[in-house]
PDB file of N, CA and C in Angstrom:
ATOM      1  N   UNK A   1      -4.267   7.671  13.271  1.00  0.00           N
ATOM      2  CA  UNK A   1      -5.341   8.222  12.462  1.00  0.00           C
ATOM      3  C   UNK A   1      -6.582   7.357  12.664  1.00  0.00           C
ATOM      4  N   UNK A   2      -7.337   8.096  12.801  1.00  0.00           N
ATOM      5  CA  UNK A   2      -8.971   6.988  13.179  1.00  0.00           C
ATOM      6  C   UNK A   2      -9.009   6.677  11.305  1.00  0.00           C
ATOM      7  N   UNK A   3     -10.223   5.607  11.906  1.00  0.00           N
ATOM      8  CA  UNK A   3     -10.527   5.168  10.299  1.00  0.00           C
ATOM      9  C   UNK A   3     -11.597   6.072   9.801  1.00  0.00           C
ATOM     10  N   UNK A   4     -11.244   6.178   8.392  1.00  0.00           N
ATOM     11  CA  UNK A   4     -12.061   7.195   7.493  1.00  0.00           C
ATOM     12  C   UNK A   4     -12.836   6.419   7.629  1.00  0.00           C
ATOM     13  N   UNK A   5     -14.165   7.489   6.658  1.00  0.00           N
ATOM     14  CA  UNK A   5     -15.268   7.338   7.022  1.00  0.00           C
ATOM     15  C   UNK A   5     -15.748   6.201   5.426  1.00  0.00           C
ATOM     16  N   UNK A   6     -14.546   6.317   4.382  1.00  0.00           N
ATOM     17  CA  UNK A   6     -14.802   5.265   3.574  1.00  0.00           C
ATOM     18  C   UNK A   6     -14.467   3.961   3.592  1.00  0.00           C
ATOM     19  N   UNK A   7     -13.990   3.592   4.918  1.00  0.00           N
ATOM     20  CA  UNK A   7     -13.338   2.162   5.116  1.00  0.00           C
ATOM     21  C   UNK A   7     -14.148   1.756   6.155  1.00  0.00           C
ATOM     22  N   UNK A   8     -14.185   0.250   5.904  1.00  0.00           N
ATOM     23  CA  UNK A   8     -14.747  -0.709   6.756  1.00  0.00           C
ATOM     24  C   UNK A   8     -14.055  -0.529   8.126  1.00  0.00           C
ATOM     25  N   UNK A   9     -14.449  -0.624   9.297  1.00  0.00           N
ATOM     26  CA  UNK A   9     -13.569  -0.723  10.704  1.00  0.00           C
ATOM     27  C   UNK A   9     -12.501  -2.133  10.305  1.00  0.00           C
ATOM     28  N   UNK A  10     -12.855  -3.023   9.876  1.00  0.00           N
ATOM     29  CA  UNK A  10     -11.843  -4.570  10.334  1.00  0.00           C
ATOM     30  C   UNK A  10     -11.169  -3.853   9.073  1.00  0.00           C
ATOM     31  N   UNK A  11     -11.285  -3.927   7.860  1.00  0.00           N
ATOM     32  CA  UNK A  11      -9.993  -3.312   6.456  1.00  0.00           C
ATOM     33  C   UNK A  11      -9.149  -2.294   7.406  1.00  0.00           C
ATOM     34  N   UNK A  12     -10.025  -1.179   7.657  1.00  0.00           N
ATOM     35  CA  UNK A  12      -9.000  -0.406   7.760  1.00  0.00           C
ATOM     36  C   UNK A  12      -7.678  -1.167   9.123  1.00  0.00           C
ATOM     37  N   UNK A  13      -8.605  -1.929   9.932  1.00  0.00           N
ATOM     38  CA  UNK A  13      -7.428  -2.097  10.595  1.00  0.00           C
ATOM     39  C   UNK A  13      -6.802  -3.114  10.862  1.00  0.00           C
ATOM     40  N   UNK A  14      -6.567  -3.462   9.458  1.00  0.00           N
ATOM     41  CA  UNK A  14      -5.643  -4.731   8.391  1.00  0.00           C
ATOM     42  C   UNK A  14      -4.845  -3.878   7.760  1.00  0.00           C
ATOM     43  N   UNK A  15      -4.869  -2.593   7.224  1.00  0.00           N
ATOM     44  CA  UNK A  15      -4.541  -1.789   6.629  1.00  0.00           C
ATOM     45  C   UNK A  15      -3.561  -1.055   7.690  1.00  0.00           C
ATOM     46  N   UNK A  16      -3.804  -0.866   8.764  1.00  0.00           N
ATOM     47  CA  UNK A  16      -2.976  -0.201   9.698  1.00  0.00           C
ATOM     48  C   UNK A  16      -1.853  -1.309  10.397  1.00  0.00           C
ATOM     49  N   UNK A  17      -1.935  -2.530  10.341  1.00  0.00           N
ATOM     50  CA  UNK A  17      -1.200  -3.287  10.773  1.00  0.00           C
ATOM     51  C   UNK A  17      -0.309  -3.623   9.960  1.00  0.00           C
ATOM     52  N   UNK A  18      -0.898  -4.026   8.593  1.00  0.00           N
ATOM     53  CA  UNK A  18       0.121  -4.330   7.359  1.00  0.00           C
ATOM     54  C   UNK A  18       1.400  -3.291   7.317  1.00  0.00           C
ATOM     55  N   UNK A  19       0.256  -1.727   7.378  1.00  0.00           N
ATOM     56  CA  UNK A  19       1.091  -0.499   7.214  1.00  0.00           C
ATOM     57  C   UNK A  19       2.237  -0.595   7.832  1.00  0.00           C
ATOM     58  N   UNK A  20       2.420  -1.118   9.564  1.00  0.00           N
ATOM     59  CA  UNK A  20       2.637  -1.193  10.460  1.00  0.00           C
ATOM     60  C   UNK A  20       4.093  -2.262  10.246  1.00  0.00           C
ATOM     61  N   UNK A  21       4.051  -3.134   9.324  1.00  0.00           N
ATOM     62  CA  UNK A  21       4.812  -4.292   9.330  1.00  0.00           C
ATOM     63  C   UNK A  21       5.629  -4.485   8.753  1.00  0.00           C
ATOM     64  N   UNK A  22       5.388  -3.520   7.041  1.00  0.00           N
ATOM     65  CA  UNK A  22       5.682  -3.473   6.201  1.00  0.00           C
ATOM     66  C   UNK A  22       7.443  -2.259   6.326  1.00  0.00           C
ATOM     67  N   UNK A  23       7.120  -1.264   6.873  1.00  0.00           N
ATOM     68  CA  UNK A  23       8.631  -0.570   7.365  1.00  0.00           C
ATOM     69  C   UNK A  23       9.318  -1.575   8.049  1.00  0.00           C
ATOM     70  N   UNK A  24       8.806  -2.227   9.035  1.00  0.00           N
ATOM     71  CA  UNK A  24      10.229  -2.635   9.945  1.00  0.00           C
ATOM     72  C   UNK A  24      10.879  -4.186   9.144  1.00  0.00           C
ATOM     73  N   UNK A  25      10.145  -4.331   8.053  1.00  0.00           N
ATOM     74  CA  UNK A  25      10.660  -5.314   6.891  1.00  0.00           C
ATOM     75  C   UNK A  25      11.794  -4.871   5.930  1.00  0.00           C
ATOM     76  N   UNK A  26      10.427  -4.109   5.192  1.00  0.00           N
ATOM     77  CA  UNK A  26      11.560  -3.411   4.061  1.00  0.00           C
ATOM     78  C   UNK A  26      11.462  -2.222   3.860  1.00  0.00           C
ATOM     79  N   UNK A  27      11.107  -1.270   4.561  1.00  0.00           N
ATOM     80  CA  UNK A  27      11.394   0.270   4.315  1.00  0.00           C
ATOM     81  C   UNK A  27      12.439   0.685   3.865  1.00  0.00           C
ATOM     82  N   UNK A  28      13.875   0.299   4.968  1.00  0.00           N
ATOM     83  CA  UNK A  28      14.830   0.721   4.250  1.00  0.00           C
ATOM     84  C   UNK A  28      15.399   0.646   2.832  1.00  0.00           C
ATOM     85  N   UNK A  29      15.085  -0.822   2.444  1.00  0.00           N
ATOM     86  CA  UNK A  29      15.401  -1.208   1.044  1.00  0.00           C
ATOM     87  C   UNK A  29      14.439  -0.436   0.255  1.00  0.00           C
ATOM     88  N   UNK A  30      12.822  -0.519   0.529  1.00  0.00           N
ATOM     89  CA  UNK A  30      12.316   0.625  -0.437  1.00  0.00           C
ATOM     90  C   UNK A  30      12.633   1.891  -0.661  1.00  0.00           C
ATOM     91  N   UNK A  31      13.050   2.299   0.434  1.00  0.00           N
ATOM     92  CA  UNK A  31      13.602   3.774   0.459  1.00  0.00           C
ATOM     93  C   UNK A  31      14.899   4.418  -0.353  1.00  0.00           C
ATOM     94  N   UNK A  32      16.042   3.012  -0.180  1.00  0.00           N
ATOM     95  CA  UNK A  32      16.755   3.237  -1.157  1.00  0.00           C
ATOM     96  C   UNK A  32      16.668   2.703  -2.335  1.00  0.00           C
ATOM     97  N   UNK A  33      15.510   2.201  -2.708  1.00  0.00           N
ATOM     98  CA  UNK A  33      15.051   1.374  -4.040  1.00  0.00           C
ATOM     99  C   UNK A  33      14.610   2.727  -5.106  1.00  0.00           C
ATOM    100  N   UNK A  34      14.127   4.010  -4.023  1.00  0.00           N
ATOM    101  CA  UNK A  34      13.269   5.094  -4.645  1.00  0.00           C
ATOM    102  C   UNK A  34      11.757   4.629  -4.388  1.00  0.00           C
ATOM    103  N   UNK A  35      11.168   3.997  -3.749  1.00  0.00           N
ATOM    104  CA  UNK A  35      10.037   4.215  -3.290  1.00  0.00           C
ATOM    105  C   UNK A  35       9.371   5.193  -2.868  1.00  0.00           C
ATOM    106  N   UNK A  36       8.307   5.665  -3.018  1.00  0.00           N
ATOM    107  CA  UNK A  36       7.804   7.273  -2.388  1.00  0.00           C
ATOM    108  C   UNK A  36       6.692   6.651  -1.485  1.00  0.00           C
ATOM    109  N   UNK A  37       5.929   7.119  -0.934  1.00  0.00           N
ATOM    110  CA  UNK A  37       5.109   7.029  -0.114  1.00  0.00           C
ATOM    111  C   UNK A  37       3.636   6.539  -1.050  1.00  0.00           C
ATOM    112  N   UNK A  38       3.511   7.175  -2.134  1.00  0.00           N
ATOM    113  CA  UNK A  38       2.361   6.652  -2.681  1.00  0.00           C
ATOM    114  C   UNK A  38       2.607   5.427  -3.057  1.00  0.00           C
ATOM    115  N   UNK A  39       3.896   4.803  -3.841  1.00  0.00           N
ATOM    116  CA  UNK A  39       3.902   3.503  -3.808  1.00  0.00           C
ATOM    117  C   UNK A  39       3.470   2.659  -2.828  1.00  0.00           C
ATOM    118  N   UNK A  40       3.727   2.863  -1.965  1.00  0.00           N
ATOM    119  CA  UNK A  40       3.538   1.956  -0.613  1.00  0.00           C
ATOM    120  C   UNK A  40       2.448   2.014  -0.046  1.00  0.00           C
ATOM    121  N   UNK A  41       1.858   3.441   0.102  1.00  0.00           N
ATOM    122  CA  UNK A  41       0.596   3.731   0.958  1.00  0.00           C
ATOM    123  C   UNK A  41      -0.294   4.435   0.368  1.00  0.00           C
ATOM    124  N   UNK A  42      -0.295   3.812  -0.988  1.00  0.00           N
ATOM    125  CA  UNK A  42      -1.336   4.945  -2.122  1.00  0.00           C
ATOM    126  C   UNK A  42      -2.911   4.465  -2.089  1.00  0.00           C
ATOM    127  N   UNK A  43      -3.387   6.036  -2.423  1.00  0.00           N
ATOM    128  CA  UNK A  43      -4.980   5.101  -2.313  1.00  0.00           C
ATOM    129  C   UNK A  43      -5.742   6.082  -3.483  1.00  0.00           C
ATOM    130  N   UNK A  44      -6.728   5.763  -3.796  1.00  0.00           N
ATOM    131  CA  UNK A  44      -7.518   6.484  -4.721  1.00  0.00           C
ATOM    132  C   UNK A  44      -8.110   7.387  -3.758  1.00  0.00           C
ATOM    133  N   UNK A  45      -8.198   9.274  -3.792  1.00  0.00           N
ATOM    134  CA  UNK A  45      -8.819   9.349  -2.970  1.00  0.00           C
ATOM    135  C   UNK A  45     -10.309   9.432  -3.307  1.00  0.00           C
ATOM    136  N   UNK A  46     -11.211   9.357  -4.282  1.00  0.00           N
ATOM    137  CA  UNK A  46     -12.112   8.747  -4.645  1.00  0.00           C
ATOM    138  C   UNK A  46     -12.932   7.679  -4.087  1.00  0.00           C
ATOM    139  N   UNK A  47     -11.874   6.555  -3.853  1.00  0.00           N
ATOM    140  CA  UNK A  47     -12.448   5.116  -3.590  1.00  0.00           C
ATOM    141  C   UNK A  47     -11.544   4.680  -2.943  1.00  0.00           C
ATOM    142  N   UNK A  48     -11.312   5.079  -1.990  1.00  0.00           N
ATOM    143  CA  UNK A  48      -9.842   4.735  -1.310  1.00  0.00           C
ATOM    144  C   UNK A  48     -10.058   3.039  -1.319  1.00  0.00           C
ATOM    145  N   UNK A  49     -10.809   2.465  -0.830  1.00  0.00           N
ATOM    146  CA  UNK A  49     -11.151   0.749  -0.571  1.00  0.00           C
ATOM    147  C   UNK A  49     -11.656   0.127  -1.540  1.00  0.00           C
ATOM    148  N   UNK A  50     -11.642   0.664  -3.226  1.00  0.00           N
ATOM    149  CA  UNK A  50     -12.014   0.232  -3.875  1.00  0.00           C
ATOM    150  C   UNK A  50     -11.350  -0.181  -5.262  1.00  0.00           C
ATOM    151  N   UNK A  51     -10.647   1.135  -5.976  1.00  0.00           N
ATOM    152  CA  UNK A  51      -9.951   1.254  -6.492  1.00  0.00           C
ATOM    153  C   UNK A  51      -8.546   0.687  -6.490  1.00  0.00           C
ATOM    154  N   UNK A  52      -8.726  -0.460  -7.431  1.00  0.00           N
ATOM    155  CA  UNK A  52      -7.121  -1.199  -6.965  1.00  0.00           C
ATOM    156  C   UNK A  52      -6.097  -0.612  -8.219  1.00  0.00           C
ATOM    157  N   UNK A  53      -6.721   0.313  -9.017  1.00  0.00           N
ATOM    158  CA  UNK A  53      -5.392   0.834  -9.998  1.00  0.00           C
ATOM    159  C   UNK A  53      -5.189   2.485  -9.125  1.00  0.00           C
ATOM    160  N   UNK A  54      -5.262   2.311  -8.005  1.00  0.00           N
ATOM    161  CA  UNK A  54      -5.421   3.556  -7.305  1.00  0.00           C
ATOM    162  C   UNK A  54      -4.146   3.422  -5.782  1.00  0.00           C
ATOM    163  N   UNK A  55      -4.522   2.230  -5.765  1.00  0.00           N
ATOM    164  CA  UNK A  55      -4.163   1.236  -4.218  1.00  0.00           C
ATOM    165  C   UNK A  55      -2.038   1.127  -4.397  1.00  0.00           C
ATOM    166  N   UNK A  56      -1.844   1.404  -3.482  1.00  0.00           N
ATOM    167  CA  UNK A  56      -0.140   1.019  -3.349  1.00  0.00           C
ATOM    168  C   UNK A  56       0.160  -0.786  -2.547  1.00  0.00           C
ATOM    169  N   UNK A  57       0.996  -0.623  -2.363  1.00  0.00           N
ATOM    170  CA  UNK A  57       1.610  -2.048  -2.162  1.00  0.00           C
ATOM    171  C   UNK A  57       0.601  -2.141  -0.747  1.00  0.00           C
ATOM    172  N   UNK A  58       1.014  -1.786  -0.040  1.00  0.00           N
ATOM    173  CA  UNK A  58       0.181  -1.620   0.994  1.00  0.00           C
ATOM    174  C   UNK A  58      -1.039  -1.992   1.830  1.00  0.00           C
ATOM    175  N   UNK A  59      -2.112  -1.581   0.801  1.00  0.00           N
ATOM    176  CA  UNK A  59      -3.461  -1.338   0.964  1.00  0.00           C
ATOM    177  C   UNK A  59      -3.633  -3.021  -0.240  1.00  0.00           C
ATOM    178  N   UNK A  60      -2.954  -3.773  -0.685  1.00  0.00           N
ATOM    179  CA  UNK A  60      -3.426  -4.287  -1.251  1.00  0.00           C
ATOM    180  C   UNK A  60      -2.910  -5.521  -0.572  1.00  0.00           C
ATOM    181  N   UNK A  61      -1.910  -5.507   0.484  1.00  0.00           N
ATOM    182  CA  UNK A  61      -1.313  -6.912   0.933  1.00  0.00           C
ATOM    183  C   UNK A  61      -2.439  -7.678   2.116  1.00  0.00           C
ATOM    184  N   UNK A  62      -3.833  -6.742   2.499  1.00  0.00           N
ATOM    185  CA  UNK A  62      -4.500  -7.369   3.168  1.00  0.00           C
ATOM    186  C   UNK A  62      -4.377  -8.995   4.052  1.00  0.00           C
ATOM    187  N   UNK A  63      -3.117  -8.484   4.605  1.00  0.00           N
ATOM    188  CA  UNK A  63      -2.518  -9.366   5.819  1.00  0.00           C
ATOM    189  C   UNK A  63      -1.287 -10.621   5.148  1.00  0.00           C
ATOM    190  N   UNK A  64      -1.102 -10.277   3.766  1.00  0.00           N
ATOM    191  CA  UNK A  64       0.007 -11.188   3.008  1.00  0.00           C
ATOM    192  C   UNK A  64       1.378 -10.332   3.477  1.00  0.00           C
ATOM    193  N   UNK A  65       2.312 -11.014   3.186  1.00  0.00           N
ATOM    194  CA  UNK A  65       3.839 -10.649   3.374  1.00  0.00           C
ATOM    195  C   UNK A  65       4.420 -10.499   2.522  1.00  0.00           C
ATOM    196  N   UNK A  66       5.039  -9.241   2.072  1.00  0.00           N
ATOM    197  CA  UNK A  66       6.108  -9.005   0.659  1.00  0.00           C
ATOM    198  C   UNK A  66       7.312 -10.019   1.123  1.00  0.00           C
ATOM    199  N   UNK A  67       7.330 -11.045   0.379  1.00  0.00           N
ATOM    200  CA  UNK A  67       8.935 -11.573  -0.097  1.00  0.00           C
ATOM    201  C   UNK A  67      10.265 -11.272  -0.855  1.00  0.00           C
ATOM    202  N   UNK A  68       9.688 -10.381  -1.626  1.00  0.00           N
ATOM    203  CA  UNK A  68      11.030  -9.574  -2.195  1.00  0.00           C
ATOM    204  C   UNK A  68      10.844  -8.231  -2.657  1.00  0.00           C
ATOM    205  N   UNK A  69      11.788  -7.526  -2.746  1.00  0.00           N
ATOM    206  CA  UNK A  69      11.433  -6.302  -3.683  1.00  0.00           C
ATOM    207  C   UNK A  69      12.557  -5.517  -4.367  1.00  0.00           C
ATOM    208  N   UNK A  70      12.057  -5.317  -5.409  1.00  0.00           N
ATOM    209  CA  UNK A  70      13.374  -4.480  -6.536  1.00  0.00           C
ATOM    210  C   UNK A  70      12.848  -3.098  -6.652  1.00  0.00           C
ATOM    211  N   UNK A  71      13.191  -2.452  -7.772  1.00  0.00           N
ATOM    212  CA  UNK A  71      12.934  -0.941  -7.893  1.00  0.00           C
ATOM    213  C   UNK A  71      11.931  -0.580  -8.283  1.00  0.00           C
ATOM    214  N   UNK A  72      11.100  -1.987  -9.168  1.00  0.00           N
ATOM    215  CA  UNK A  72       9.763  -1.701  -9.685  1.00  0.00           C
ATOM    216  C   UNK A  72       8.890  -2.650  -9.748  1.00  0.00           C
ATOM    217  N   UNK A  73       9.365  -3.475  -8.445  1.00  0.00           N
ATOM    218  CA  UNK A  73       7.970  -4.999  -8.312  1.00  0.00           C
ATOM    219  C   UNK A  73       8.367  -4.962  -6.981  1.00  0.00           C
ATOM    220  N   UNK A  74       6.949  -5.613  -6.395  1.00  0.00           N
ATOM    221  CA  UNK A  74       7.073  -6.254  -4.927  1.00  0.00           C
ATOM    222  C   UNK A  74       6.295  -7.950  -5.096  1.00  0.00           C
ATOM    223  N   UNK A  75       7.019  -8.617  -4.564  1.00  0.00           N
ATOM    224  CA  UNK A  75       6.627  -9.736  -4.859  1.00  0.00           C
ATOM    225  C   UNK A  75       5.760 -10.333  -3.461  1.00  0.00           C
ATOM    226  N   UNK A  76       4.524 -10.855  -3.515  1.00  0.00           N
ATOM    227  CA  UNK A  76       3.844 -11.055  -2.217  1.00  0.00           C
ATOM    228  C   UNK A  76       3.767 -12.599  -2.419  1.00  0.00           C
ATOM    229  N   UNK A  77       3.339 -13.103  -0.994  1.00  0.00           N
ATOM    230  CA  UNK A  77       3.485 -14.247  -0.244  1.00  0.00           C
ATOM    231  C   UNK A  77       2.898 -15.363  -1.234  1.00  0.00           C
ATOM    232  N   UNK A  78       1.992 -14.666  -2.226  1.00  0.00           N
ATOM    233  CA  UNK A  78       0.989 -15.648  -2.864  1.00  0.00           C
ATOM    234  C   UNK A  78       1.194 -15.487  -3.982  1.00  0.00           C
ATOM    235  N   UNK A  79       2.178 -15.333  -4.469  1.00  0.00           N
ATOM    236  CA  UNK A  79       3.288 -15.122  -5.947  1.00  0.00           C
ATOM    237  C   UNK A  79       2.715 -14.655  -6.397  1.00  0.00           C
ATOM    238  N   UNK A  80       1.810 -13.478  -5.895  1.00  0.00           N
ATOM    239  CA  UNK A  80       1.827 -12.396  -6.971  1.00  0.00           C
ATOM    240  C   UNK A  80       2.954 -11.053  -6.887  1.00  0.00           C
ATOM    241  N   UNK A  81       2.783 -10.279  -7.568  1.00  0.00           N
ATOM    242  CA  UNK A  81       3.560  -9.042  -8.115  1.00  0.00           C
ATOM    243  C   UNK A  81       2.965  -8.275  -8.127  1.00  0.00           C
ATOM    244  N   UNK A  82       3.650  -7.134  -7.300  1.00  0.00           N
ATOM    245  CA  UNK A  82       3.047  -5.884  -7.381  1.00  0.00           C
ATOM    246  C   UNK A  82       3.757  -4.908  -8.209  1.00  0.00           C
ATOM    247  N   UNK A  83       3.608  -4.215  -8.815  1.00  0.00           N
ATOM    248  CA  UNK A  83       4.461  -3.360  -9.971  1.00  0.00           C
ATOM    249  C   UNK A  83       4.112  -1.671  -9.553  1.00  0.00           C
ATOM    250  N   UNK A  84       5.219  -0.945  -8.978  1.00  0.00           N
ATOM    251  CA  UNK A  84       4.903  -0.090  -8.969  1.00  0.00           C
ATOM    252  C   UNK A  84       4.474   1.322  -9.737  1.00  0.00           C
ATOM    253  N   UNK A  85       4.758   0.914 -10.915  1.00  0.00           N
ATOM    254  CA  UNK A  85       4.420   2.009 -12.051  1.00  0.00           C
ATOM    255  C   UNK A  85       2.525   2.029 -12.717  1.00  0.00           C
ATOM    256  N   UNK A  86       2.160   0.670 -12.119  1.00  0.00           N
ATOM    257  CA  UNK A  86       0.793   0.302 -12.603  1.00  0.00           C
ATOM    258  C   UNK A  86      -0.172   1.697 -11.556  1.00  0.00           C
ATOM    259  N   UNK A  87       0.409   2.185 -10.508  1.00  0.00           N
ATOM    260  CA  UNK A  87      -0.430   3.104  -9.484  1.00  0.00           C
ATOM    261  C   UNK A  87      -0.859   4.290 -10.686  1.00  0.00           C
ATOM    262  N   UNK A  88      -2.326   4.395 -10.520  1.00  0.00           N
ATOM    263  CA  UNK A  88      -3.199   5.312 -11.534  1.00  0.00           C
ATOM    264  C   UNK A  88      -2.833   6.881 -10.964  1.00  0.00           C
ATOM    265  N   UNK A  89      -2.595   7.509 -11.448  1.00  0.00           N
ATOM    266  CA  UNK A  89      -2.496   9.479 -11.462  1.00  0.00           C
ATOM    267  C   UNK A  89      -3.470   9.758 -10.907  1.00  0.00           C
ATOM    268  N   UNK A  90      -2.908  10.775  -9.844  1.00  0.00           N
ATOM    269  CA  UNK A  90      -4.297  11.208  -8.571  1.00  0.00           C
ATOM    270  C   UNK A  90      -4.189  10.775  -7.614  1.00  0.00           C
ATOM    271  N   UNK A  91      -3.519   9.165  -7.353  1.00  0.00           N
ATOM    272  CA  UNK A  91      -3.565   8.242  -5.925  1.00  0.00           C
ATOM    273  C   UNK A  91      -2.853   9.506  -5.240  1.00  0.00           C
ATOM    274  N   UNK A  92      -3.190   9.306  -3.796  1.00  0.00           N
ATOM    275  CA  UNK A  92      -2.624  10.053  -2.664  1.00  0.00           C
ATOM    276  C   UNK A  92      -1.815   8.930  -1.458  1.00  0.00           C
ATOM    277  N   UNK A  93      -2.048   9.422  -0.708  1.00  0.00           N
ATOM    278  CA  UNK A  93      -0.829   8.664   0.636  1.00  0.00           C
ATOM    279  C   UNK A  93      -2.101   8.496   1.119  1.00  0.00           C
ATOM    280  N   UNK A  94      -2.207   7.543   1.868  1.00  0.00           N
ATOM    281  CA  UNK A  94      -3.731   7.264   2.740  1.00  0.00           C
ATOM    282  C   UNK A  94      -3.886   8.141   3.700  1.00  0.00           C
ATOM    283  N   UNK A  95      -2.570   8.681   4.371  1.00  0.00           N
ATOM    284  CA  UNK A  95      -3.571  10.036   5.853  1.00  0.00           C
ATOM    285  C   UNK A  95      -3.942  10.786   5.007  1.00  0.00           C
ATOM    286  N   UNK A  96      -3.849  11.365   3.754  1.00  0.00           N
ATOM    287  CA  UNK A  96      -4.511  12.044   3.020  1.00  0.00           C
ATOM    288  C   UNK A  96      -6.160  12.126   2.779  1.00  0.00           C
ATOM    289  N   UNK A  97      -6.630  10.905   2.733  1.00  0.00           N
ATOM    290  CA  UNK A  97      -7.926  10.968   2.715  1.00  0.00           C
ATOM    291  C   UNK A  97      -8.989  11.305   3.798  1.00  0.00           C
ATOM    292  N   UNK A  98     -10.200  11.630   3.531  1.00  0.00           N
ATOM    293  CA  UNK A  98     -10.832  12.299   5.213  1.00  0.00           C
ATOM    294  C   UNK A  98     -11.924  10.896   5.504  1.00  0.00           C
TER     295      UNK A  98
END
């Protein structure tokens, strides 16, 4: 997917690499965790690069590494937590946006 026209060229393609890194880690475990796609690759389509109660695990690890993950946190490199129930109503999957 080229980069939309609301993302920076270098984000978005931090965003495509993370995207990129993040399955051959832990997809499977998210997948059977119940992860959906917006968890992981959610974006506001509004503000796709802006909106972080919009943003999935994903779009927010801007080149960090998930260290663990359960059914409703992802834990990143820099001890924070990502919680997947915090994603705001409306987020979409990022090829979604134009």
């Amino acid at each position: 997917m080229p980069c939309p026209s609301s993302y920076a060229p270098q984000r978005w393609a931090q965003l495509v690499d993370d995207g990129g890194r993040f399955p051959d880690a832990w997809g499977r475990q998210a997948a059977a965790l119940g992860w959906m796609a917006v968890d992981v690759l959610g974006v506001s389509p509004d503000a796709p690069e802006s909106r972080y109660d919009g943003m999935g695990l994903v779009p927010l690890l801007t080149g960090r590494m998930v260290c663990a993950i359960t059914a409703s946190t992802a834990r990143i490199e820099n001890g924070g937590t990502f919680y997947r129930q915090n994603i705001a109503a409306g987020a979409v999957a990022v090829w979604k946006i134009g």
